[in-house]
Protein backbone atom coordinates (compact mmCIF):
# COMPACT_ATOMS: atom_id res chain seq x y z
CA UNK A 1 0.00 0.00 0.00
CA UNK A 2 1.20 3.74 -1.42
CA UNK A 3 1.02 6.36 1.53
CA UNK A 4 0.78 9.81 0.52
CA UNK A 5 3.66 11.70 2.04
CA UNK A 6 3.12 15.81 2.70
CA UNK A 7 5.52 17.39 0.22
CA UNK A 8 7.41 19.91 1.99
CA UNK A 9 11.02 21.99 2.46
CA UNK A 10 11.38 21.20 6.11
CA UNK A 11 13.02 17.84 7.21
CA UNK A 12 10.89 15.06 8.68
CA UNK A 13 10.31 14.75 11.96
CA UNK A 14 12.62 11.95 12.30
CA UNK A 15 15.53 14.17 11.57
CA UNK A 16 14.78 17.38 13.82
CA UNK A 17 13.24 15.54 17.21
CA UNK A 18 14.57 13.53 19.67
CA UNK A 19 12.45 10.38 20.68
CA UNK A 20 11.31 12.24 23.53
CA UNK A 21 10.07 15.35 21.06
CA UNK A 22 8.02 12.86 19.34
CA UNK A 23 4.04 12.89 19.63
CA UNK A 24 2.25 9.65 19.82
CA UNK A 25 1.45 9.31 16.53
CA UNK A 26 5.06 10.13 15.36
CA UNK A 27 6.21 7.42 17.74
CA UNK A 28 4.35 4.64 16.46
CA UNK A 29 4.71 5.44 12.86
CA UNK A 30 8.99 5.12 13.57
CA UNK A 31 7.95 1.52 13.46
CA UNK A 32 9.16 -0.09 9.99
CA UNK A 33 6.47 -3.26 10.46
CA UNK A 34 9.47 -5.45 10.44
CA UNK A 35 8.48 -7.57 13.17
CA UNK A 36 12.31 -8.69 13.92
CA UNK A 37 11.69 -7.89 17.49
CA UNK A 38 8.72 -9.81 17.82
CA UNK A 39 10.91 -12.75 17.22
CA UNK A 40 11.72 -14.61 20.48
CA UNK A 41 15.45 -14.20 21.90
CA UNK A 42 17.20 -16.47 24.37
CA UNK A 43 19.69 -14.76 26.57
CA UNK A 44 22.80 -17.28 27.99
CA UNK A 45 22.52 -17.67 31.72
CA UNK A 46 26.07 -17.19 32.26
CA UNK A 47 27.64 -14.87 29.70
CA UNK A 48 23.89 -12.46 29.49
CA UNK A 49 24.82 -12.75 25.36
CA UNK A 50 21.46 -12.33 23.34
CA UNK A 51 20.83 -14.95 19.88
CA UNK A 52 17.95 -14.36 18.15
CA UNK A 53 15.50 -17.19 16.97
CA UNK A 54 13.17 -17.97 13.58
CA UNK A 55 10.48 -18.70 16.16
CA UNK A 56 7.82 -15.92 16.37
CA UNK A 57 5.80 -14.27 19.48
CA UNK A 58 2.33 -16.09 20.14
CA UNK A 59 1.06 -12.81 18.77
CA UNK A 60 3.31 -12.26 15.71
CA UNK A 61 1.06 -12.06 12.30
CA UNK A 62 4.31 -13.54 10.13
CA UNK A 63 2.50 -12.10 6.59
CA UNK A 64 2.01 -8.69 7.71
CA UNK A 65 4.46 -8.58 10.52
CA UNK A 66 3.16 -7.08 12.91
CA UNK A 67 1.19 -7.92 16.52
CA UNK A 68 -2.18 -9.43 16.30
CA UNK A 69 -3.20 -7.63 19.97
CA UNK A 70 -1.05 -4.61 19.70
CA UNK A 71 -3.56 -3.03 22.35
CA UNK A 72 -3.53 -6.03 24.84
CA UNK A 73 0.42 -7.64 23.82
CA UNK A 74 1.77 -6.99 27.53
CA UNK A 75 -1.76 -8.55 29.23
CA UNK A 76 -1.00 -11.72 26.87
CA UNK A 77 2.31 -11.72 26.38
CA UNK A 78 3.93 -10.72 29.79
CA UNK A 79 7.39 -10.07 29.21
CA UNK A 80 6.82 -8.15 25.68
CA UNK A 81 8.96 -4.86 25.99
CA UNK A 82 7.04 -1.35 25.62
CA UNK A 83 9.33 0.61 23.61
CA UNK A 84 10.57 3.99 25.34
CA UNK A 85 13.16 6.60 24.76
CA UNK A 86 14.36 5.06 27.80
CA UNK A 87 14.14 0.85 26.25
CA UNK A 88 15.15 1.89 23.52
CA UNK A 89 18.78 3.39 24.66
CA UNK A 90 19.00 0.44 27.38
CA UNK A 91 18.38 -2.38 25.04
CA UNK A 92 20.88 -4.05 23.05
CA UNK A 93 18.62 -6.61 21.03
CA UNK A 94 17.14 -3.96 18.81
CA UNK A 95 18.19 -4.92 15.26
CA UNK A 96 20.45 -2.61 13.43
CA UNK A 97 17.78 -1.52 11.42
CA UNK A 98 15.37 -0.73 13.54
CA UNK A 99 13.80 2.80 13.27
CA UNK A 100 13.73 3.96 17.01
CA UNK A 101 17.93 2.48 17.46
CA UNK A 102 18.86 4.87 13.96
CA UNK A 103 17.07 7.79 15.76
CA UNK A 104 18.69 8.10 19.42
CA UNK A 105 21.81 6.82 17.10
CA UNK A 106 21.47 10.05 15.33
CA UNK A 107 21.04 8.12 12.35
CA UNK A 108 18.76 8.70 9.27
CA UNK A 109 16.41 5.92 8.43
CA UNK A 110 16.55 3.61 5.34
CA UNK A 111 15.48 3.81 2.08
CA UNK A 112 12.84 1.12 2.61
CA UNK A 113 11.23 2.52 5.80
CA UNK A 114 7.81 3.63 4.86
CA UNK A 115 8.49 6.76 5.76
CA UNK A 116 11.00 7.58 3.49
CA UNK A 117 9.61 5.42 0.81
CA UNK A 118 6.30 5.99 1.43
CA UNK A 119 5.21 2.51 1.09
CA UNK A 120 4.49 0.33 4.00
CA UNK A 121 5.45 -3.05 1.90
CA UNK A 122 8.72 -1.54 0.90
CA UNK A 123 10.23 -3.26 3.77
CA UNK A 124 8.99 -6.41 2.90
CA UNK A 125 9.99 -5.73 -0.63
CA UNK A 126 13.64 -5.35 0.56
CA UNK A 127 14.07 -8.66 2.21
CA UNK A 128 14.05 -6.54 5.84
CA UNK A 129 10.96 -8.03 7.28
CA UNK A 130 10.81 -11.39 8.86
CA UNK A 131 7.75 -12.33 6.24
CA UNK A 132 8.44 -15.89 5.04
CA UNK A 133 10.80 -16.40 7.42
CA UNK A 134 10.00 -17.24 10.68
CA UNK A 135 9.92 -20.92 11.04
CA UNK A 136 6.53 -20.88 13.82
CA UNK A 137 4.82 -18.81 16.71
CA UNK A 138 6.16 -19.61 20.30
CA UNK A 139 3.41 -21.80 21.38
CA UNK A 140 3.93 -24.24 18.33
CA UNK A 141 7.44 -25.22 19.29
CA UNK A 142 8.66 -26.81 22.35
CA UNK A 143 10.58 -25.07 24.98
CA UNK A 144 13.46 -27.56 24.66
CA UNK A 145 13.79 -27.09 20.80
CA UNK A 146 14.11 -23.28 21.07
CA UNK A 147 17.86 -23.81 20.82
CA UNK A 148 17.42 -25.76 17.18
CA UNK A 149 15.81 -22.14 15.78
CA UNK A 150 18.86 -20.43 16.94
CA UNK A 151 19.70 -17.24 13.72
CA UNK A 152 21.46 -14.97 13.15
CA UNK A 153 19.74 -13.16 9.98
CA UNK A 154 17.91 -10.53 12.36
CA UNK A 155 21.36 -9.18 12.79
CA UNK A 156 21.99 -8.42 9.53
CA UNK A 157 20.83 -6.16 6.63
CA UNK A 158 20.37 -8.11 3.17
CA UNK A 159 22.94 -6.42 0.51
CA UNK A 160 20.70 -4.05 -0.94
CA UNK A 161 18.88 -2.82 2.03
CA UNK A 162 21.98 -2.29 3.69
CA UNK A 163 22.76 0.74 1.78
CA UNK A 164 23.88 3.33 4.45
CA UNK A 165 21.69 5.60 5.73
CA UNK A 166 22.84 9.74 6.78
CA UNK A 167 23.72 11.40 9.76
CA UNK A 168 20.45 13.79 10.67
CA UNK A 169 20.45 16.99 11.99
CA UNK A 170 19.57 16.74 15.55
CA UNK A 171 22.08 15.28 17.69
CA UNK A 172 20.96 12.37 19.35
CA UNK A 173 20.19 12.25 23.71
CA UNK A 174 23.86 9.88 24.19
CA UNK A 175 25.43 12.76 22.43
CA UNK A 176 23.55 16.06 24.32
């Protein structure tokens, strides 16, 4: 689906605020509809190291990629992390693409985010989104067999998504 984006000499939003500047609406549309966080992550007991799985949250719609509940995920899904300004800089499982990291990173986003694009299936279109690739939901798969779904794909950028993306504007909060 096309989105109409305002034509206009100022810079997005994305580029001039801070996460914390941002109003709700701005917030949720940072969101690419990647769904690589939704994807369940084991962390090792003893060295706290995060790997990422092909297994999906409970809630994950794989086709579309995003949450089937979005409203009620934390209810259902206990231990689902509410993004903040605050998550956001204290996580370190965010993929390398993901909108909200680029942004406190003082990063710009990619040319497949939506909002630069202005197409919400341009991230599907370049290979970014976990579509046709998560192997099944969390409640299909054993607990013990977590460990044979063990990737490392959410880590990466395929070649020609990958192209880099430009410093914006607005420093970011590490670097105020």
């Amino acid at each position: 689906m096309t989105m109409s984006l305002p034509v206009s000499d100022e810079p997005p939003f994305w580029q001039t605020k801070t996460l914390e500047q941002m109003s709700p609406d701005e917030w949720e549309s940072l969101c690419d509809g990647c769904g690589r966080c939704c994807l369940v992550k084991l962390q090792d007991e003893d060295t706290e190291a995060i790997a990422y799985t092909d297994i999906g949250c409970k809630l994950l719609d794989d086709f579309h990629c995003n949450c089937r509940d979005y409203a009620n995920r934390q209810a259902q899904v206990p231990d689902c992390v509410r993004l903040t300004p605050e998550t956001v800089r204290a996580l370190d499982w965010l993929p390398p693409s993901c909108a909200y990291r680029l942004v406190e990173e003082g990063r710009d986003l990619y040319w497949w985010h939506p909002l630069v694009s202005g197409d919400r299936d341009s991230v599907h279109a370049a290979g970014v989104s976990v579509r046709s690739r998560v192997a099944a939901l969390e409640d299909e798969v054993p607990l013990a067999d977590f460990i044979d779904h063990l990737v490392r794909w959410p880590l990466r950028l395929p070649r020609g998504a990958a192209r880099r993306s430009v410093a914006r504007k607005v420093p970011s909060a590490q670097q105020r």
